[in-house]
Protein backbone atom coordinates (compact mmCIF):
# COMPACT_ATOMS: atom_id res chain seq x y z
CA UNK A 1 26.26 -14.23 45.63
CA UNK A 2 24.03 -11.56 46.91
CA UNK A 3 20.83 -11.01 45.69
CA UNK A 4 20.07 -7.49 46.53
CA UNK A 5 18.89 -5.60 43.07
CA UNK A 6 19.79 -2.83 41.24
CA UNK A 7 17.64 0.08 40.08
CA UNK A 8 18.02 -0.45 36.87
CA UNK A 9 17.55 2.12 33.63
CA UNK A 10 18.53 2.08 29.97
CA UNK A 11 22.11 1.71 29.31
CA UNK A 12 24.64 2.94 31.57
CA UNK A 13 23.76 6.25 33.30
CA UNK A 14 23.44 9.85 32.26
CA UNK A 15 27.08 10.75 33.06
CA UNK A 16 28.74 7.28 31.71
CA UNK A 17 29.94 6.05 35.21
CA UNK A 18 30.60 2.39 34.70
CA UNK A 19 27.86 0.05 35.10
CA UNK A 20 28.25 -2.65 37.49
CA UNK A 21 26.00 -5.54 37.45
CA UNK A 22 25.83 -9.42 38.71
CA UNK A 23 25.00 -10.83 35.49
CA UNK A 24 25.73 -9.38 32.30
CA UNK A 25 24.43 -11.05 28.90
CA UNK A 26 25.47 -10.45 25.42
CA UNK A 27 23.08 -11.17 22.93
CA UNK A 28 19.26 -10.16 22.78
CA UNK A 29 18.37 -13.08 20.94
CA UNK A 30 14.99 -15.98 22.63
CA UNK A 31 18.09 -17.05 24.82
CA UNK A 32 19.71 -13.52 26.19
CA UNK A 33 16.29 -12.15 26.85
CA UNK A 34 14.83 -14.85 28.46
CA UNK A 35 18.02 -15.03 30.57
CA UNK A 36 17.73 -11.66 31.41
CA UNK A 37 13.67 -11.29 32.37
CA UNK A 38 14.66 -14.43 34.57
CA UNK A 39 17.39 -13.43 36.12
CA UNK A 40 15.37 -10.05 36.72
CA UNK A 41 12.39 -11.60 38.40
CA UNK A 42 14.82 -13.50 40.69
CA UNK A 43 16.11 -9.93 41.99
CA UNK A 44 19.44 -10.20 40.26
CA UNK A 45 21.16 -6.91 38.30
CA UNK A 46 21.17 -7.65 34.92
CA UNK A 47 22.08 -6.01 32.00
CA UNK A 48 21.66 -6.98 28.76
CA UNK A 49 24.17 -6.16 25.14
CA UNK A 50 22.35 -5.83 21.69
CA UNK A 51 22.64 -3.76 18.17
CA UNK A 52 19.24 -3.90 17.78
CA UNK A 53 16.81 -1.47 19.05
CA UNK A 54 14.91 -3.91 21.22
CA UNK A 55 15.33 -7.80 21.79
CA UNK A 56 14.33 -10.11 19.51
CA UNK A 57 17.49 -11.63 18.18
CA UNK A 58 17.71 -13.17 14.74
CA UNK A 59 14.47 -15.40 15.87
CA UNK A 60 12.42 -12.48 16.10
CA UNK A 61 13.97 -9.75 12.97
CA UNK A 62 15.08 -12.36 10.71
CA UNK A 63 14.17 -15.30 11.31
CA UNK A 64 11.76 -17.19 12.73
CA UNK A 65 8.79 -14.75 13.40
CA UNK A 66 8.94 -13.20 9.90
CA UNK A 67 9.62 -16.47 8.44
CA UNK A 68 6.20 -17.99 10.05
CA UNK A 69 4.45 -14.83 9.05
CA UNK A 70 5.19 -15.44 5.01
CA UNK A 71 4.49 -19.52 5.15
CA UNK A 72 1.16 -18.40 6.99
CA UNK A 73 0.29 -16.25 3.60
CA UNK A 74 1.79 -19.42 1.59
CA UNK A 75 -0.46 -21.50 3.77
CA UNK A 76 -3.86 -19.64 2.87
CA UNK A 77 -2.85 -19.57 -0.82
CA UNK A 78 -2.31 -22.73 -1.32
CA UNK A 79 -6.06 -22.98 0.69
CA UNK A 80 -7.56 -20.70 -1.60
CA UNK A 81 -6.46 -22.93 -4.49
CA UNK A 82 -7.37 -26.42 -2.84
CA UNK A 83 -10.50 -24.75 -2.11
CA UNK A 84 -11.54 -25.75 -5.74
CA UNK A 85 -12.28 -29.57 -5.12
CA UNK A 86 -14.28 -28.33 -2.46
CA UNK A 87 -16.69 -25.93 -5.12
CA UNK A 88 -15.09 -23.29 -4.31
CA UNK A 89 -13.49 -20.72 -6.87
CA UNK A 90 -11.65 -17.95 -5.13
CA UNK A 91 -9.39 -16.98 -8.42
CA UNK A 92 -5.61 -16.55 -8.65
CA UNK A 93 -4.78 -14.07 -5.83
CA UNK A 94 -3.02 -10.99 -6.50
CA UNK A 95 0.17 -10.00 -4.30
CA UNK A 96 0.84 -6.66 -3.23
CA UNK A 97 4.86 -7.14 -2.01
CA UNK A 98 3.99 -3.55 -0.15
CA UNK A 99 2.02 -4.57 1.64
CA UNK A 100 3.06 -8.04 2.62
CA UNK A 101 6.18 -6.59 3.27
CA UNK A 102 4.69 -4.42 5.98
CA UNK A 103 2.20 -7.08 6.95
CA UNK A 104 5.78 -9.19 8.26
CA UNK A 105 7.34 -6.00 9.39
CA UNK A 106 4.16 -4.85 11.43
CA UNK A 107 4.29 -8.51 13.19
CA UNK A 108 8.18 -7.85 13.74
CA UNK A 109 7.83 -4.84 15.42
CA UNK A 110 4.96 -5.30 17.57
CA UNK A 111 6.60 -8.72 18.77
CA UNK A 112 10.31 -6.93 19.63
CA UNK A 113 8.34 -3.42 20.82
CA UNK A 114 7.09 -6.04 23.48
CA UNK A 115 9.92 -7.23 24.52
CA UNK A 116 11.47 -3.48 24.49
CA UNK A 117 8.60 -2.67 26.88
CA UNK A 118 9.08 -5.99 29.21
CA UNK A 119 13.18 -4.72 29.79
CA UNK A 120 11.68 -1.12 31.05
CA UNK A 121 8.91 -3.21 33.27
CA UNK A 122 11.92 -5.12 35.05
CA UNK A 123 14.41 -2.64 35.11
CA UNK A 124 16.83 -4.27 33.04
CA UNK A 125 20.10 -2.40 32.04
CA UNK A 126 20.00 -2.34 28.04
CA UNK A 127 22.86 -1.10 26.48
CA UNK A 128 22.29 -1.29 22.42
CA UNK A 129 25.20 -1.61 20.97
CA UNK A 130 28.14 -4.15 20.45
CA UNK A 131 30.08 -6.09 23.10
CA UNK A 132 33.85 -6.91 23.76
CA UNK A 133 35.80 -9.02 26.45
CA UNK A 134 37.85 -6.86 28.78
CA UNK A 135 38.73 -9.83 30.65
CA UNK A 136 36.28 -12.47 32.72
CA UNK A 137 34.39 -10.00 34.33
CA UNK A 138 34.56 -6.79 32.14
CA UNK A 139 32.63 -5.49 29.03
CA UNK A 140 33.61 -2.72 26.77
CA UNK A 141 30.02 -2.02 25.06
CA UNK A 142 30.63 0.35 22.01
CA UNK A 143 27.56 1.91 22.18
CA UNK A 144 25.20 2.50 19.18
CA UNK A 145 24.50 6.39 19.83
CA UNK A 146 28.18 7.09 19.86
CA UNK A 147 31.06 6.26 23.02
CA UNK A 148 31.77 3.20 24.93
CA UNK A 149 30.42 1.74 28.34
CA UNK A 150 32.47 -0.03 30.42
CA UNK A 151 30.34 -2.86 32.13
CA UNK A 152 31.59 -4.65 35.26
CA UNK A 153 30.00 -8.03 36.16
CA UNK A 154 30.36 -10.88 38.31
CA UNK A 155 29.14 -13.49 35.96
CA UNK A 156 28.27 -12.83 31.99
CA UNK A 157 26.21 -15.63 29.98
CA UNK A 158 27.15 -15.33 25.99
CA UNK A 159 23.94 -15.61 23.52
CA UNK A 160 25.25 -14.25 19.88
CA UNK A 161 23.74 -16.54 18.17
CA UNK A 162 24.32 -17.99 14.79
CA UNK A 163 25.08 -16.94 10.99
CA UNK A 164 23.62 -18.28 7.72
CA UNK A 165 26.62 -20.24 6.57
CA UNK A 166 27.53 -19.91 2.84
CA UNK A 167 31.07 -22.09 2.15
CA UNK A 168 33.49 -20.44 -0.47
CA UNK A 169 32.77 -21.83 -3.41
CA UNK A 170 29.09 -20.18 -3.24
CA UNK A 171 29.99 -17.23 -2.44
CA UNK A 172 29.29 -14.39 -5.24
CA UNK A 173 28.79 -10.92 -4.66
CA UNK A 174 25.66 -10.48 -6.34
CA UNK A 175 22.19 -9.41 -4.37
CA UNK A 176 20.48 -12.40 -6.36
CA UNK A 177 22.60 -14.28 -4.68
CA UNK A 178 20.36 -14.70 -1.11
CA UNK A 179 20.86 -16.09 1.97
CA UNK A 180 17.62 -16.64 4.54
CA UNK A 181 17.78 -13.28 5.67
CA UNK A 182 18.00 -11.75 2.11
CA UNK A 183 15.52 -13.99 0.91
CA UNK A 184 13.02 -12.90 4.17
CA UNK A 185 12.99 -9.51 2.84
CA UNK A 186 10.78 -9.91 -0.29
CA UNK A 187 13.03 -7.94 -2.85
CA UNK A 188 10.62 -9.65 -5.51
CA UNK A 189 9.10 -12.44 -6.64
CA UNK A 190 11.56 -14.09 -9.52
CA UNK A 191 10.04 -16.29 -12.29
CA UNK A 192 12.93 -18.53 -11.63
CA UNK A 193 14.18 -19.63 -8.15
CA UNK A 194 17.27 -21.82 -7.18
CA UNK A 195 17.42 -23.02 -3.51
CA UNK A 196 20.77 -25.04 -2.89
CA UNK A 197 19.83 -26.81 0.52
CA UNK A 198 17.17 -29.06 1.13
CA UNK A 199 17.23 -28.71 5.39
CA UNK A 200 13.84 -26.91 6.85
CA UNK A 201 15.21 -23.53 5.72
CA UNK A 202 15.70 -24.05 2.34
CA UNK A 203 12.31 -26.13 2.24
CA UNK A 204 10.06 -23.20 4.40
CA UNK A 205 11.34 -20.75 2.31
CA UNK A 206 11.44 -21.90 -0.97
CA UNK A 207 7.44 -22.94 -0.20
CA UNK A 208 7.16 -19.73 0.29
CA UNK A 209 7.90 -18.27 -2.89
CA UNK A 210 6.67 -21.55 -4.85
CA UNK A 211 3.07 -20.32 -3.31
CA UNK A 212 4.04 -16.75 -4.72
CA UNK A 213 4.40 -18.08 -7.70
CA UNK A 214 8.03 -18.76 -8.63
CA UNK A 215 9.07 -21.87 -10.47
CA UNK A 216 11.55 -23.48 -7.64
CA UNK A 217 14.50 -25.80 -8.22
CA UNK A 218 15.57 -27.37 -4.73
CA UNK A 219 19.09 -29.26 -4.99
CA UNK A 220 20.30 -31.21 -2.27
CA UNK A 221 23.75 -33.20 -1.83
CA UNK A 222 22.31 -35.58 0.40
CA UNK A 223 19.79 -39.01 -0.69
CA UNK A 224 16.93 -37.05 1.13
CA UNK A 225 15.35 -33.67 2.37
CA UNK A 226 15.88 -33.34 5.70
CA UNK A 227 18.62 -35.28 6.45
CA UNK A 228 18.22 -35.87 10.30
CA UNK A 229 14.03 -36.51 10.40
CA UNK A 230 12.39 -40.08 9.44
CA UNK A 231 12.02 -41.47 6.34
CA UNK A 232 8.32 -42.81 6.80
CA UNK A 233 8.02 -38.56 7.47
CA UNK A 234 9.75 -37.23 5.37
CA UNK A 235 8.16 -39.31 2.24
CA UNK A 236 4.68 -37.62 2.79
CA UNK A 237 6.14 -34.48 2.71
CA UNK A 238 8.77 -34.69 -0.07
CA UNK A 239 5.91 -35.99 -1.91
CA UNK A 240 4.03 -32.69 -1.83
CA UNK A 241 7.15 -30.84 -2.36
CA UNK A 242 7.74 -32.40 -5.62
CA UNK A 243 4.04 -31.22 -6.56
CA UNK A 244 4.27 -27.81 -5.46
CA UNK A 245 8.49 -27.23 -6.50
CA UNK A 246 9.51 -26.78 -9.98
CA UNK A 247 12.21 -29.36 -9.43
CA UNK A 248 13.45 -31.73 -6.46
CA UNK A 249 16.98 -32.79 -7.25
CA UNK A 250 18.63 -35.10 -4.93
CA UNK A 251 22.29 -36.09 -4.49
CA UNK A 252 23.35 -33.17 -6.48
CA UNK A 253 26.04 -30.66 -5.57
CA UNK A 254 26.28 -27.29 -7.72
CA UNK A 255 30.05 -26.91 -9.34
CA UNK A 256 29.89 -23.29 -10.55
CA UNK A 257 27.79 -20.07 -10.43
CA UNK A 258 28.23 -17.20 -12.81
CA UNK A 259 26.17 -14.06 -13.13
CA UNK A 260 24.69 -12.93 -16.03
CA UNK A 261 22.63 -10.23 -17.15
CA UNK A 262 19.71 -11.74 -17.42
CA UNK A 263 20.27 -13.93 -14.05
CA UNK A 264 22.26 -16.40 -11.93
CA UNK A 265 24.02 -19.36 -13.96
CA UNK A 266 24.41 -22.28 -12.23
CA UNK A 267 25.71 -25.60 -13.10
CA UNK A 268 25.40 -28.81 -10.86
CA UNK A 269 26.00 -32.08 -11.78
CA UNK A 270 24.62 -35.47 -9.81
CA UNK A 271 22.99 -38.50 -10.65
CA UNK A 272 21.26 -37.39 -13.66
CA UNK A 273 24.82 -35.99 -14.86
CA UNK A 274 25.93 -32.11 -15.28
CA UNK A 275 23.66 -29.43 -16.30
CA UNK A 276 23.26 -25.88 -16.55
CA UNK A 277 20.43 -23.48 -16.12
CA UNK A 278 19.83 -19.79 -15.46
CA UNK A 279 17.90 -18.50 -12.29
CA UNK A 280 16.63 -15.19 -11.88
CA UNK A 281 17.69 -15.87 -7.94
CA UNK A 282 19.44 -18.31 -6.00
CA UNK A 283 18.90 -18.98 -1.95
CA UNK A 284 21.74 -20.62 -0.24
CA UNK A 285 20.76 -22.12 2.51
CA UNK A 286 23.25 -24.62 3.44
CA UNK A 287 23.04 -24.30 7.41
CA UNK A 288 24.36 -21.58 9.65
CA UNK A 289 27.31 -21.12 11.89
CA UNK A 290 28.06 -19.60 15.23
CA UNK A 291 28.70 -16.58 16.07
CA UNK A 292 31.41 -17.30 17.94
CA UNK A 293 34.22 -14.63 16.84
CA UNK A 294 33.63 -12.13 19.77
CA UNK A 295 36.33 -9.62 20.24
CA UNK A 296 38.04 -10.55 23.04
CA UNK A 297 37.03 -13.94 23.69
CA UNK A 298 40.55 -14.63 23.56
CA UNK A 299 41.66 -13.06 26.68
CA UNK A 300 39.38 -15.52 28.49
CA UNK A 301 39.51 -19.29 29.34
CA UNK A 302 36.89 -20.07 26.98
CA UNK A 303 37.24 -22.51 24.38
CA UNK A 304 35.97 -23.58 21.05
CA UNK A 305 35.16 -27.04 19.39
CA UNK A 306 36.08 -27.87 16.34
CA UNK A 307 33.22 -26.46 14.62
CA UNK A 308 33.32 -23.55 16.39
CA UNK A 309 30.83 -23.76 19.28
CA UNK A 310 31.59 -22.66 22.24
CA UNK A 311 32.44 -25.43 24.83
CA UNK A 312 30.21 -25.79 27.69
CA UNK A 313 29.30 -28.21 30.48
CA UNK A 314 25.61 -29.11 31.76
CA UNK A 315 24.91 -25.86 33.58
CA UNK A 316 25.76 -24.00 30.24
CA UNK A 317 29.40 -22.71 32.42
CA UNK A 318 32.31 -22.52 29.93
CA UNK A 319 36.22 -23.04 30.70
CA UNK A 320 36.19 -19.53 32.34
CA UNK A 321 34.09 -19.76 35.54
CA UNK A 322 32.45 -16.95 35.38
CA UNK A 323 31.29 -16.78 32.00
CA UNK A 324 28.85 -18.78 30.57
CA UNK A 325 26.98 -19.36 27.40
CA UNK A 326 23.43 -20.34 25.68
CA UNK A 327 21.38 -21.25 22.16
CA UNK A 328 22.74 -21.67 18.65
CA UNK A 329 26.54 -20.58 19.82
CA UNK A 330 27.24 -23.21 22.28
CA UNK A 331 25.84 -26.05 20.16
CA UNK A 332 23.43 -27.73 17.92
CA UNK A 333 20.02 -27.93 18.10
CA UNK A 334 20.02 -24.28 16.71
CA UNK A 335 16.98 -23.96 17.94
CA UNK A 336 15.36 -20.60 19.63
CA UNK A 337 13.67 -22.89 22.21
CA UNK A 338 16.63 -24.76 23.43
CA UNK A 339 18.31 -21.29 23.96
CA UNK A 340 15.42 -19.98 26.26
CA UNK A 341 15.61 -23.34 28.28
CA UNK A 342 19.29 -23.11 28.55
CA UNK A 343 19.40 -19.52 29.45
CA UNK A 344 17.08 -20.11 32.22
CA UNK A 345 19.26 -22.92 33.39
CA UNK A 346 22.68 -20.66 33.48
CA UNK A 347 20.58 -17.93 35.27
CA UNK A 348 19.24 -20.16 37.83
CA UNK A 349 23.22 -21.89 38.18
CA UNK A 350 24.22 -18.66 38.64
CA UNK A 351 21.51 -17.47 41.74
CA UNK A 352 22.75 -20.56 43.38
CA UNK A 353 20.38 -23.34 42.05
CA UNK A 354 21.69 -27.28 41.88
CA UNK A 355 20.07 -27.54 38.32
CA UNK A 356 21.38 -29.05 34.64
CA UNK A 357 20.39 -28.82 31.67
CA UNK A 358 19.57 -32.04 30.38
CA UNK A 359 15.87 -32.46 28.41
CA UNK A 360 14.84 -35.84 27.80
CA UNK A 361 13.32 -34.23 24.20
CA UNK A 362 14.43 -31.35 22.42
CA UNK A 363 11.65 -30.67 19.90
CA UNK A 364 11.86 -29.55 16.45
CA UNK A 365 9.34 -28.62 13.97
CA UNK A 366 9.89 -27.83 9.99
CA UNK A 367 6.84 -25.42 9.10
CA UNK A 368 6.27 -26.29 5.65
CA UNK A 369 2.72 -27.83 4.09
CA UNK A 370 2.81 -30.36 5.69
CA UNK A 371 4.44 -29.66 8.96
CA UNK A 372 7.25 -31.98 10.28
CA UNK A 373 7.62 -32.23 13.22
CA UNK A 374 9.24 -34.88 16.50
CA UNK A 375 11.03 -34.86 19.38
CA UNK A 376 12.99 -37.36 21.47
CA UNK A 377 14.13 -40.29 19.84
CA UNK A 378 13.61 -40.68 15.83
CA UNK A 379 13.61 -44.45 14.59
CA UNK A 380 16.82 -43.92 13.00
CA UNK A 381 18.67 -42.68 15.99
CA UNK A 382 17.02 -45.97 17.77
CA UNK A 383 18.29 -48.34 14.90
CA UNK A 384 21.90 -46.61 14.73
CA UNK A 385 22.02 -47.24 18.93
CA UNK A 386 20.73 -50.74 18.82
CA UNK A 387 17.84 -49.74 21.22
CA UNK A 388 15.21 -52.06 21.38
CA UNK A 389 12.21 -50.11 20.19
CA UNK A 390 8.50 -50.79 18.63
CA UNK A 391 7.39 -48.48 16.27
CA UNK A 392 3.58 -47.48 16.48
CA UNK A 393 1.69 -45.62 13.35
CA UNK A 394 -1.92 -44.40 12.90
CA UNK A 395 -2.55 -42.61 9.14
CA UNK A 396 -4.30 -39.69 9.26
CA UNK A 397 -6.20 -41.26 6.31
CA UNK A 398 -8.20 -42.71 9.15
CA UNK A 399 -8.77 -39.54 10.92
CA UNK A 400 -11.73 -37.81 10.97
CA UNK A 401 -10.78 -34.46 11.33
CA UNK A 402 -7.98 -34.74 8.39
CA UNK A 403 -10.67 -36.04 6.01
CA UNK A 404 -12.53 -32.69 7.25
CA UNK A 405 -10.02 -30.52 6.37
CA UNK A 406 -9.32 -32.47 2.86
CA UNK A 407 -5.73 -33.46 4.15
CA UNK A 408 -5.29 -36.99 5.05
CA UNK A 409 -1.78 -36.96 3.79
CA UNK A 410 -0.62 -37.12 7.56
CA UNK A 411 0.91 -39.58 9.77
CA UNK A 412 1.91 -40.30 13.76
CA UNK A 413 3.91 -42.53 15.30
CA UNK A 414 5.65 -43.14 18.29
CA UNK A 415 9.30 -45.16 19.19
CA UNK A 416 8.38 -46.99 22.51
CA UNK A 417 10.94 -48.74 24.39
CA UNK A 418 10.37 -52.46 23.56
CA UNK A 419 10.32 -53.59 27.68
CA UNK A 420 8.82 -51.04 29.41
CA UNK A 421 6.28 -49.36 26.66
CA UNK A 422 7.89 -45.97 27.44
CA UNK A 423 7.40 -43.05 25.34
CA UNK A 424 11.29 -42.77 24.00
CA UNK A 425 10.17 -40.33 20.95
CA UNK A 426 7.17 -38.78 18.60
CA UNK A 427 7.01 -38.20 14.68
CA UNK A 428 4.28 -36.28 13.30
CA UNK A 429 3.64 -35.21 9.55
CA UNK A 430 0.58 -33.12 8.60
CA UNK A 431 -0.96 -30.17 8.44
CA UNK A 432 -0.42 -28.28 12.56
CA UNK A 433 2.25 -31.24 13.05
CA UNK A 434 4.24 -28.81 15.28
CA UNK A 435 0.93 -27.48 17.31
CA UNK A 436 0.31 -31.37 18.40
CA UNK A 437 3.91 -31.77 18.80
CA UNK A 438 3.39 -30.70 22.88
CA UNK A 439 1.95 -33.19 23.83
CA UNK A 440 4.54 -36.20 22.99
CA UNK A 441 7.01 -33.99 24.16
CA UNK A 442 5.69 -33.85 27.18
CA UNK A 443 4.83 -37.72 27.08
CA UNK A 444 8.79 -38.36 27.11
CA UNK A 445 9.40 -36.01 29.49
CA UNK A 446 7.49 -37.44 32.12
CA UNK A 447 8.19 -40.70 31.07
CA UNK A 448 4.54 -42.11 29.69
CA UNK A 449 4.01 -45.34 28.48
CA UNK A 450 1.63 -46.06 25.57
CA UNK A 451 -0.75 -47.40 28.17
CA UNK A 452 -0.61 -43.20 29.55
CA UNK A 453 -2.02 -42.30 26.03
CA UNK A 454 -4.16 -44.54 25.32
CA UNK A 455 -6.38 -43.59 28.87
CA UNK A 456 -6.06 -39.84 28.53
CA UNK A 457 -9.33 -39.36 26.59
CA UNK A 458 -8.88 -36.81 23.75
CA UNK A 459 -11.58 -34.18 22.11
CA UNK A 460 -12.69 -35.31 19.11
CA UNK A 461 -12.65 -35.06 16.32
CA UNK A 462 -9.45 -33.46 16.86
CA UNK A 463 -5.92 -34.45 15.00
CA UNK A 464 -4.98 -34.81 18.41
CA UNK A 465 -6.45 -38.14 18.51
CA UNK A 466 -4.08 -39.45 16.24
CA UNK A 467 -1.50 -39.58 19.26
CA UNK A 468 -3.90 -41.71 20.87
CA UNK A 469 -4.76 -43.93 18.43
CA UNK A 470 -1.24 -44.32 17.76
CA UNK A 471 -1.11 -45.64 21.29
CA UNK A 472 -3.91 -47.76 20.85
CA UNK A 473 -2.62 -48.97 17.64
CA UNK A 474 0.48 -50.52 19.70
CA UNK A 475 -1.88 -52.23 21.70
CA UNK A 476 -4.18 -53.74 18.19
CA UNK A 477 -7.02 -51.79 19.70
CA UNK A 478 -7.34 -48.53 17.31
CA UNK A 479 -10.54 -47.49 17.01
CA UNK A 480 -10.23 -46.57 13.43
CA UNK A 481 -7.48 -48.95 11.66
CA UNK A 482 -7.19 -52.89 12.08
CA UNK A 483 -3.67 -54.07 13.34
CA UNK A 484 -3.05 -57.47 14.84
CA UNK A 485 -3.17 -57.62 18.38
CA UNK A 486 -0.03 -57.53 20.62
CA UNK A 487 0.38 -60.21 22.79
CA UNK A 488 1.26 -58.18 26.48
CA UNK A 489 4.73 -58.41 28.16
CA UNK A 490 4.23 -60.30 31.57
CA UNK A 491 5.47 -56.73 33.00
CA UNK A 492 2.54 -54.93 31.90
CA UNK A 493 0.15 -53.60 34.57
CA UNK A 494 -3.38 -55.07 34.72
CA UNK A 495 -4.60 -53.00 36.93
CA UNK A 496 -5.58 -50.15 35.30
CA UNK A 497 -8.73 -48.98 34.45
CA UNK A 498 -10.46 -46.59 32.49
């Protein structure tokens, strides 16, 4: 394909002549955009489909950015009121919603104003406005400011994304009725709060109003939060939930909700029975769903899964050759991260590159107090494969810099491959779990060994040692905590030296 580049401009041009690019991408979500600067730096013609104003995708307006900009406000109250052990007396704060509203707006719009201002820098065609199929290498774009574009390409990459998912029976039209996006915009701060869904949304965001002061009622069908993570990991932090929630029910399902003046009534039954109780809200935050109904998709080759994901092979290419799709609508992790990294891989596919995607670690981080956080292989994937694995752990109750900060309620630990001492996967729990997630992610990637870690000197007295020392631990040489030594495998190098 040639690689000569357009001059590009906003949208089509001033006398709506069709716009003819080589790669066309709908959706201006972490996945589209990054697709799009890529395949702009790489001298390609791109242009790029979105409702919104300026990229950001659901990541950036509703979702992840404003998200992390409430639990950091959370974060510092729930400071504020620790701060009392510590002789401290700060007071009950007082929220203005005002101006925390605009506080999460103001991060919002510098963040997608940046990424408007990064499309002008590389010349990227963006047309605002909402995409159909044509056929494999067409675009109608009906255009926010009124008409239609027609957009001609030679390959088009699909990023739209994913929808909160709310299943039938908990549907009721009534605005206390919130999904994550609803409950992101701060209509108030109820005395009562229901959140049916105990996955990292439902946990982030019913922290969030917990530290505003609502009395929260979590209900989850499952044995466990976070169905998915570690038990040893989750425990710490369901054990803080349970302080700073109103309620924790587990294996509980809710039968019926009925609105009522004075709120939301909701009855669930589980192991403790049936019950009823009014809310003044209720979040549902069950999981999302792709956004896979695109007009037109039908007149292509492209095909769906079960679930409704769009099918695609390692490159990100779908049935119909020259289409191809990224992030949360071509499959789980819905994660804005794994979209950016597959973007980049269909781009680079596309300008003629021999490259997969296939990461040896996919990370994923839960942003609550304390932050979850791993990557690669959990425990319980290793047990339910029959891999033959040795689990490391160091406390944070022996770290340093947790007893510093008053929060030892932390824990690492790595899943090592039980014959070579590879790094197969990292678990962290604890306060800036997802900043120190990096480095074990990186660990896997390049295929460490315990022996890697416990040589690479860290800062101290950093939480970062606690990788380290989880290391070391393997070995029965932690600096801090006592474990048994390990006898060595006959395989394990002598030779190195610190």
């Amino acid at each position: 394909m040639g690689q000569e580049r357009r001059e590009g401009q906003e949208g089509p041009d001033r006398e709506g002549r069709d716009l003819a690019v080589q790669i066309a991408i709908v959706g201006g979500g972490p996945g589209g955009y990054a697709a799009a600067f890529l395949a702009a730096d790489l001298g390609l013609s791109v242009a790029l489909v979105d409702p919104e104003a300026d990229p950001g995708g659901a990541c950036m307006y509703r979702g992840c950015i404003p998200s992390k900009a409430l639990l950091h406000v959370a974060k510092l109250i729930g400071e504020s009121r620790q701060a009392r052990a510590w002789g401290i007396e700060l007071g009950e704060p007082a929220i203005d919603l005002d101006r925390l509203r605009a506080f999460k707006n103001g991060v919002v719009a510098r963040l997608t104003a940046g990424t408007g201002q990064l499309v002008r820098y590389r010349k990227v065609h963006y047309l605002r406005g909402m995409a159909e199929i044509v056929d494999a290498h067409t675009l109608r774009v009906k255009l926010a400011a009124g008409g239609d574009a027609r957009l001609q390409f030679e390959h088009a990459i699909l990023a739209t994304g994913s929808l909160p998912a709310i299943p039938g029976p908990l549907q009721l039209n009534d605005p206390r009725v919130m999904d994550s996006t609803g409950a992101l915009d701060l209509p108030e701060i109820p005395k009562s709060l229901l959140v049916i869904g105990g996955g990292y949304i439902g946990l982030e965001l019913g922290s969030v109003y917990a530290a505003f002061g609502s009395a929260v009622t979590v209900i989850e069908m499952t044995a466990g939060l976070l169905p998915g993570a570690d038990r040893d990991l989750v425990d710490i932090l369901a054990r803080r939930v349970a302080k700073v929630m109103s309620r924790v029910l587990l294996e509980t399902r809710v039968v019926r909700m009925t609105p009522e003046a004075g709120g939301i009534r909701v009855a669930f039954e589980g192991q403790g029975g049936q019950a009823e109780q009014l809310f003044d809200r209720v979040l549902v935050s069950v999981g999302r769903r792709p956004n896979s109904a695109i007009p037109g998709l039908d007149r292509t080759k492209v095909q769906l899964d079960a679930r409704g994901f769009i099918v695609v092979d390692e490159q990100r290419r779908t049935h119909e050759p020259s289409i191809f799709a990224i992030g949360d609508v071509a499959g789980e992790p819905l994660l804005a991260h794994k979209a950016s990294h597959e973007g980049r891989t269909a781009v680079e596919v596309i300008a003629g590159e021999n490259v997969v995607f296939a990461p040896r670690a996919i990370p994923a981080v839960v942003f609550t107090d304390p932050e979850l956080a791993w990557a690669g292989l959990t425990e319980a994937q290793a047990r339910s494969q029959n891999r033959a694995v040795t689990i490391a752990k160091f406390p944070w109750a022996a770290s340093g810099r947790a007893l510093t900060l008053d929060r030892t309620d932390g824990l690492t630990k790595l899943v090592l491959d039980q014959e070579t001492e590879r790094v197969l996967g990292v678990g962290l729990v604890g306060p800036g779990a997802g900043e120190l997630l990096a480095e074990g992610v990186l660990a896997i990637e390049m295929g460490a060994t315990a022996a890697d870690l416990t040589l690479t000197i860290h800062p101290h007295p950093t939480l970062t040692e606690t990788v380290m020392e989880s290391a070391e631990a393997f070995f029965g040489q932690a600096t801090h905590i006592y474990r048994p030594k390990r006898p060595a495998p006959a395989d394990r190098p002598r030779d190195q030296k610190r």
